[in-house]
N, C-alpha and C. Protein backbone atom coordinates (compact mmCIF):
# COMPACT_ATOMS: atom_id res chain seq x y z
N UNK A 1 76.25 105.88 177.29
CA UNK A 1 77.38 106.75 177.50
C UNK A 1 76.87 108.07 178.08
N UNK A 2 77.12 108.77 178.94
CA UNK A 2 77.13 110.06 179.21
C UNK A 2 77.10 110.77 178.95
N UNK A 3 76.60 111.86 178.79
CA UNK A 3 76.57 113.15 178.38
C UNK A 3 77.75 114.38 179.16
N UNK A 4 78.61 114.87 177.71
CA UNK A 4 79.93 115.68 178.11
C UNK A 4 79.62 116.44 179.25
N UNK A 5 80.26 116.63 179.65
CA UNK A 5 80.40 118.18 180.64
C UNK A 5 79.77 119.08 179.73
N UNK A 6 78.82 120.38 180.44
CA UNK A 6 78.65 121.31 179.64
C UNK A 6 79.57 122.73 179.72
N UNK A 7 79.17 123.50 178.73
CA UNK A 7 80.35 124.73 178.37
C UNK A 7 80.36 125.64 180.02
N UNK A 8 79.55 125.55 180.24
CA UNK A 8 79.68 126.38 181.77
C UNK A 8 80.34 126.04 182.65
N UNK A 9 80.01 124.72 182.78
CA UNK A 9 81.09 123.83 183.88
C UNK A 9 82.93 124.25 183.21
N UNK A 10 82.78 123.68 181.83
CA UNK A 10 84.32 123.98 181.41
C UNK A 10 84.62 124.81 181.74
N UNK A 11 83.95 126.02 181.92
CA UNK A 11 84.56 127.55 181.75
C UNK A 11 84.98 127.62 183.51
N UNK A 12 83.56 127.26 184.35
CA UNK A 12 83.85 127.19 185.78
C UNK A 12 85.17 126.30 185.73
N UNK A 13 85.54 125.69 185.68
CA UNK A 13 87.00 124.94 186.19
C UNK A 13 88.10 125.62 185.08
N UNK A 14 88.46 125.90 184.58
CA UNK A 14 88.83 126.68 183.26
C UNK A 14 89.28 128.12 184.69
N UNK A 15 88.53 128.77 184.69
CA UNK A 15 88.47 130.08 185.66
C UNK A 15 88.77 129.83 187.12
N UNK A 16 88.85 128.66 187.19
CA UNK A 16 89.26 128.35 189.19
C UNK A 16 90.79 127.72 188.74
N UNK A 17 91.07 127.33 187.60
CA UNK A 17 92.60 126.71 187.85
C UNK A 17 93.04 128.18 187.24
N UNK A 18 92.62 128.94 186.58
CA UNK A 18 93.92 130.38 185.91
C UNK A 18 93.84 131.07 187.06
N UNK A 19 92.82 131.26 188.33
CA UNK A 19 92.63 131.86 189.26
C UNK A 19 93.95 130.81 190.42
N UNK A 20 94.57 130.08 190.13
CA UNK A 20 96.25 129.32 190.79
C UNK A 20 95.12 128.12 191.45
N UNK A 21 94.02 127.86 191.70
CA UNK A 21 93.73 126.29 192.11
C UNK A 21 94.45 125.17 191.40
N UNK A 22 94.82 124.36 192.59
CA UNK A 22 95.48 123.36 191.43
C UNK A 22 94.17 122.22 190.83
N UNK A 23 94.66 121.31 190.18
CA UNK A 23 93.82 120.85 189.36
C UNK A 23 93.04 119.53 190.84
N UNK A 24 93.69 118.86 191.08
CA UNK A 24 93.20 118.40 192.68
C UNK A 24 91.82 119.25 193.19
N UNK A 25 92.03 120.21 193.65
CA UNK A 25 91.60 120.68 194.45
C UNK A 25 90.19 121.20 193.68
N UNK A 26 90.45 121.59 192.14
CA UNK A 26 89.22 122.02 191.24
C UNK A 26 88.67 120.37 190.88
N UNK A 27 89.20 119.83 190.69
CA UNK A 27 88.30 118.13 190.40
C UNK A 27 87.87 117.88 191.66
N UNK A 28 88.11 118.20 192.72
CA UNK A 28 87.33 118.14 194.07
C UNK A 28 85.84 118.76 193.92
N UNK A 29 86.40 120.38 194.01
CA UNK A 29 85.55 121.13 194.21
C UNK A 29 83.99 120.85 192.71
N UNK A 30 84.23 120.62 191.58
CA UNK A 30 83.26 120.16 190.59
C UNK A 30 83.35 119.03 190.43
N UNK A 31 83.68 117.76 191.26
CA UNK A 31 83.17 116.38 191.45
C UNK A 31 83.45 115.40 189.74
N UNK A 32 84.79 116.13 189.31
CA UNK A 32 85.49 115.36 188.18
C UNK A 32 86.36 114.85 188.78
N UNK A 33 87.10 114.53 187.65
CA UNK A 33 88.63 113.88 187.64
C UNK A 33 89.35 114.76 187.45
N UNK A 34 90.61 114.26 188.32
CA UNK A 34 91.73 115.44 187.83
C UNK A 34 92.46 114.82 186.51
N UNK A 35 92.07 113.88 185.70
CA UNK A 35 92.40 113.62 184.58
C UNK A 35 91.88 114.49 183.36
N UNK A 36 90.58 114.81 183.67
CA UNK A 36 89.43 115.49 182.90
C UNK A 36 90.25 116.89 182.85
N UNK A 37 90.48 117.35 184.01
CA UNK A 37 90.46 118.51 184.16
C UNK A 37 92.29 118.87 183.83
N UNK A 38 93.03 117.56 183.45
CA UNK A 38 94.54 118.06 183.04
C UNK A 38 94.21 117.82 181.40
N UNK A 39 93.14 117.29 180.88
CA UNK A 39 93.16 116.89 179.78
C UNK A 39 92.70 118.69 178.87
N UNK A 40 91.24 118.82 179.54
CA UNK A 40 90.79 119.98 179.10
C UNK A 40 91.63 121.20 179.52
N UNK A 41 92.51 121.52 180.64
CA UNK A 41 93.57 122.45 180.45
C UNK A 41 94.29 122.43 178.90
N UNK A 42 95.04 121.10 178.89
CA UNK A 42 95.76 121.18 177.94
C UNK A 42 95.32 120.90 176.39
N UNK A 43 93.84 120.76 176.53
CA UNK A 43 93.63 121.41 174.88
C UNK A 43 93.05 122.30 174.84
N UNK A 44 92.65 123.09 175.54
CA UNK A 44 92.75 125.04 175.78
C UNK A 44 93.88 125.68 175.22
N UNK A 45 95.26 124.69 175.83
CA UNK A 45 96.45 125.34 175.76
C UNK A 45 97.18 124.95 174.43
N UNK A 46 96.26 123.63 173.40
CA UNK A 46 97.26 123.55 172.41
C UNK A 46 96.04 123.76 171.31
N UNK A 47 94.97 124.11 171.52
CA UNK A 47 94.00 124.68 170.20
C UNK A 47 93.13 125.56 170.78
N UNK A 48 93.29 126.43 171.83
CA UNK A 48 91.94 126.63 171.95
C UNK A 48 90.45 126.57 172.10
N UNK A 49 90.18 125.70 171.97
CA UNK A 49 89.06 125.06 172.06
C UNK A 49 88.89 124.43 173.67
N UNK A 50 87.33 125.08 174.10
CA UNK A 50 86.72 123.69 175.60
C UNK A 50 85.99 123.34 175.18
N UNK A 51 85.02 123.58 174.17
CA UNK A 51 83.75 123.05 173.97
C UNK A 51 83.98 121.40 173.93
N UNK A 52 83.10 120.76 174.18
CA UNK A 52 82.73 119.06 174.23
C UNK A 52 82.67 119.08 172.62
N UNK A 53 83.50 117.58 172.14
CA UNK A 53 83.95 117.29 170.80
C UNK A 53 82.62 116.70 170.77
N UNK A 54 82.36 116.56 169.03
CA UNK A 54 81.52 115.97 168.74
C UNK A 54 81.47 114.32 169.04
N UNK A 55 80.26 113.70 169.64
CA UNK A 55 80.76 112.10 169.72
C UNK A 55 80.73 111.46 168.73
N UNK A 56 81.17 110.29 168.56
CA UNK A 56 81.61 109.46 167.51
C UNK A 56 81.21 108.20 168.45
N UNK A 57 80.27 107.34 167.09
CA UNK A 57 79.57 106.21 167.86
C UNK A 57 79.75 104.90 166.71
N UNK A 58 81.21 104.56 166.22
CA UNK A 58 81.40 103.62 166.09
C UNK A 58 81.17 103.69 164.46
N UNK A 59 81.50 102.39 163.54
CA UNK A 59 81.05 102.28 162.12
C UNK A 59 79.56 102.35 161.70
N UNK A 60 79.16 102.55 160.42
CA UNK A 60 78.12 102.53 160.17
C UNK A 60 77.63 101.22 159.63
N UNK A 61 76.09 101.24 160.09
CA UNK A 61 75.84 99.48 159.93
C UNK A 61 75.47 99.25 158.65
N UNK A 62 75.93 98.02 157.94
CA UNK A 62 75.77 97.42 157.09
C UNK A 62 74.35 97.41 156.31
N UNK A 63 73.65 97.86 157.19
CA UNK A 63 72.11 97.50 156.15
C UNK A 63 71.57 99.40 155.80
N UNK A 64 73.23 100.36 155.91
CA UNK A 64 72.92 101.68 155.79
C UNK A 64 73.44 101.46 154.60
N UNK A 65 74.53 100.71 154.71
CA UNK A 65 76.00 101.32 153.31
C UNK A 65 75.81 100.14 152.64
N UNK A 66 74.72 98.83 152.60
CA UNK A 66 74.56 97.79 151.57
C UNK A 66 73.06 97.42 151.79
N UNK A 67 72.20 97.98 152.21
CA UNK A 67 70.75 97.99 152.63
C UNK A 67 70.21 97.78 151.12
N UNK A 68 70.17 98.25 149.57
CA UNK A 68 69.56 97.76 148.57
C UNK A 68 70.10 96.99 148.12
N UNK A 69 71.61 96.76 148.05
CA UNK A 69 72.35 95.80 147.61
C UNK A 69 71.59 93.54 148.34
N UNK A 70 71.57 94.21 149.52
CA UNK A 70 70.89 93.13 150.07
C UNK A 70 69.53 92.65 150.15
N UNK A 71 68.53 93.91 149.64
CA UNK A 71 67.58 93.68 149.27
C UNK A 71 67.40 92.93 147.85
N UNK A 72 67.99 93.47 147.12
CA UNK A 72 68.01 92.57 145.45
C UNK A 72 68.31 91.15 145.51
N UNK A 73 69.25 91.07 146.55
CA UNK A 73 69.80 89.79 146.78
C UNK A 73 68.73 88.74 147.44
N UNK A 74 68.28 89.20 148.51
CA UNK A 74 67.19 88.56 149.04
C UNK A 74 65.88 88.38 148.07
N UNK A 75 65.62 89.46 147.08
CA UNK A 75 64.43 89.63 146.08
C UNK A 75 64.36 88.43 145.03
N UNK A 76 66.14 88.28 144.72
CA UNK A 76 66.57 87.48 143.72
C UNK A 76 66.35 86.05 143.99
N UNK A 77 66.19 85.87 145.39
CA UNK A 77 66.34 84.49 145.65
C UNK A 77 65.96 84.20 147.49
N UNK A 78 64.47 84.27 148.04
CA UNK A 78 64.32 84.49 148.98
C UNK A 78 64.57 83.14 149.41
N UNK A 79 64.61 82.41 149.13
CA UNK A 79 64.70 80.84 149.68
C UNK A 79 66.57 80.22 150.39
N UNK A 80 67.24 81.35 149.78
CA UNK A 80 68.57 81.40 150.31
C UNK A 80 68.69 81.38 151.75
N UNK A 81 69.76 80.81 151.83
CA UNK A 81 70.47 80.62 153.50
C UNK A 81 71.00 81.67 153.76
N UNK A 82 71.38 82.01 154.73
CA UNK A 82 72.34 83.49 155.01
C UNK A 82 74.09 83.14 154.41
N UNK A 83 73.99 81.30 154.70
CA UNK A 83 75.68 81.24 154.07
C UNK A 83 75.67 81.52 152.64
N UNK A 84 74.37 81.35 151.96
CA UNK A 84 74.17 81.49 150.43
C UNK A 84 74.17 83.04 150.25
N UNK A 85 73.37 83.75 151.05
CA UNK A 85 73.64 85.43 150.80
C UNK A 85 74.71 85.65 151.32
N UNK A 86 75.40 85.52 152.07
CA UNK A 86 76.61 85.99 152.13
C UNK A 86 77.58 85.61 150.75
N UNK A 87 77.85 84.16 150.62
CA UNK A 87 78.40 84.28 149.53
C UNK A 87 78.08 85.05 148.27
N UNK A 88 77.21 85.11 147.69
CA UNK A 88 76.40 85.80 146.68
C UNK A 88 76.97 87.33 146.65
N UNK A 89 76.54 87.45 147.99
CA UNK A 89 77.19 89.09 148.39
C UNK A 89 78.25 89.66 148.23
N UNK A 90 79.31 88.53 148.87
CA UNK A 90 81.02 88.48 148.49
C UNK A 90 81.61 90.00 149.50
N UNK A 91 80.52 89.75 150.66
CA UNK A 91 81.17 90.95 151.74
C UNK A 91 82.07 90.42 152.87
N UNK A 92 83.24 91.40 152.75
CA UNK A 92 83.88 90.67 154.25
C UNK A 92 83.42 90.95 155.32
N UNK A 93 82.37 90.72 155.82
CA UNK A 93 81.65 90.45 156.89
C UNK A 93 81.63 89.13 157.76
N UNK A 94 81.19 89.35 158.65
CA UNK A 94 80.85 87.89 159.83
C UNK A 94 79.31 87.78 159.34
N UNK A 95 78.79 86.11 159.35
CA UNK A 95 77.59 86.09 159.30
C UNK A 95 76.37 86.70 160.39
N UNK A 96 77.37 86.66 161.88
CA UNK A 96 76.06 87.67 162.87
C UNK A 96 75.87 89.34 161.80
N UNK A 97 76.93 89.99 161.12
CA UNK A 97 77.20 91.16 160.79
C UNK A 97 75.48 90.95 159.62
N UNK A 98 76.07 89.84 158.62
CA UNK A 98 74.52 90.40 157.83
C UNK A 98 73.50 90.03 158.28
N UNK A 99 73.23 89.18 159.26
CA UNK A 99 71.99 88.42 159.95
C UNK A 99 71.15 90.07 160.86
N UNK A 100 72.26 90.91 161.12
CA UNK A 100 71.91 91.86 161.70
C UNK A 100 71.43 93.17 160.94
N UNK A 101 71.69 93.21 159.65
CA UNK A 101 71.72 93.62 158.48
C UNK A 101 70.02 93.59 158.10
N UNK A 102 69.88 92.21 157.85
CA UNK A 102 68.76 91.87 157.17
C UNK A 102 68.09 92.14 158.10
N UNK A 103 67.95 91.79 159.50
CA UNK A 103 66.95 91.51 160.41
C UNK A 103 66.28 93.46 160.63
N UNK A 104 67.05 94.35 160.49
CA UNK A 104 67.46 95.75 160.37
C UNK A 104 66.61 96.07 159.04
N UNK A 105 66.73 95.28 158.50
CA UNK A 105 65.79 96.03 156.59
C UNK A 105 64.76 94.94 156.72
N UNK A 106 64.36 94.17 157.76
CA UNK A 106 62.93 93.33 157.96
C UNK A 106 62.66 92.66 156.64
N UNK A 107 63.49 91.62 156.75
CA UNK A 107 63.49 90.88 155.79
C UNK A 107 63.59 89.44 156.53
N UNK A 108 63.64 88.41 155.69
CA UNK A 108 63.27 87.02 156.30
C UNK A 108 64.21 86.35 155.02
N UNK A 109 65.11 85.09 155.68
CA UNK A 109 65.58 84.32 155.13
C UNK A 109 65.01 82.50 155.40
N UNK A 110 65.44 81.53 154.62
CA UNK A 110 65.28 80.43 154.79
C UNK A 110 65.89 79.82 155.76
N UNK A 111 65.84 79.15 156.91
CA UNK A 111 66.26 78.68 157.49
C UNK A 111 66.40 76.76 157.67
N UNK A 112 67.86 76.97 157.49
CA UNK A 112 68.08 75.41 157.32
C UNK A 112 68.70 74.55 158.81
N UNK A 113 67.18 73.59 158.82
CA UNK A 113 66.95 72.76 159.49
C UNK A 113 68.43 71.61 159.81
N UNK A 114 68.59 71.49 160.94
CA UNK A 114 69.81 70.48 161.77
C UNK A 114 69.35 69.46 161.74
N UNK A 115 68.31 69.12 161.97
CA UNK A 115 67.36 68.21 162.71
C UNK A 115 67.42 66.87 161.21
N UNK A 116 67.88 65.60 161.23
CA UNK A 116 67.17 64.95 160.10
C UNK A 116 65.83 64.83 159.80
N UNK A 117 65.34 64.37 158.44
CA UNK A 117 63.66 64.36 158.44
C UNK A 117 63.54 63.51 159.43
N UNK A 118 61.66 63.81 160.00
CA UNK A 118 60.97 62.75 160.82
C UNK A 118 60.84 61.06 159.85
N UNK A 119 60.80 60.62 161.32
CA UNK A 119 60.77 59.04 160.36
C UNK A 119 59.18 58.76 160.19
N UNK A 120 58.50 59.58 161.13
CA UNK A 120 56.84 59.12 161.26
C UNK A 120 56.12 59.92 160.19
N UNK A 121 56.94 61.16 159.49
CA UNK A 121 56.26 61.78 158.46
C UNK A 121 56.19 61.17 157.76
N UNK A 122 54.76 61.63 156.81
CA UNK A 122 54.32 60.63 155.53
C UNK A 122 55.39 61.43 154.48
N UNK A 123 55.48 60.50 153.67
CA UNK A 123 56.25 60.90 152.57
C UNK A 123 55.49 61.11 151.28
């Protein structure tokens, strides 16, 4: 993602539209949008504020806000499947969600084989 406009630029287009440029002609001249530049007029005009909002990058991941919870779980019983820790867990999650989880707190689960046994292995 990009990095906001900075406070100087705001202020430069900010000071060329109160100076009667229309907004066209200032998204020309500083190589924005005239969307940008009707947006940041009008929250000048309904809070005050130009500064660039803080960003916001989505939920926080699962192995932040259940990272020991899933460790005990895995501690308790490393030989578990991920369908077995998940259930155990009892999170409404998707299984990519804790696979991404665990793989994140470097941990290792059991992995269960598709494949039937070999017929040539000794038994």
């Amino acid at each position: 993602m990009p990095a906001p406009y900075s406070s100087d630029l705001r202020q430069r287009v900010l000071a060329d539209c109160d100076r009667g440029m229309s907004t066209p002609e200032v998204a020309r001249k500083y190589t924005v949008s005239p969307a940008w530049v009707r947006r940041l007029k009008q929250r000048r005009r309904q809070t005050g504020e130009t500064a660039p909002r803080p960003q916001r990058h989505g939920p926080v991941p699962l192995s932040q806000t259940h990272g020991e919870q899933i460790r005990q779980a895995v501690a308790a019983r490393p030989d578990a499947t991920l369908a077995e820790l998940h259930q155990k867990l009892g999170l409404a999650v998707a299984l990519s969600t804790l696979w991404a989880a665990v793989a994140a707190l470097g941990l290792r689960l059991k992995k269960k084989s598709l494949a039937p046994p070999s017929k040539t292995a000794p038994t």
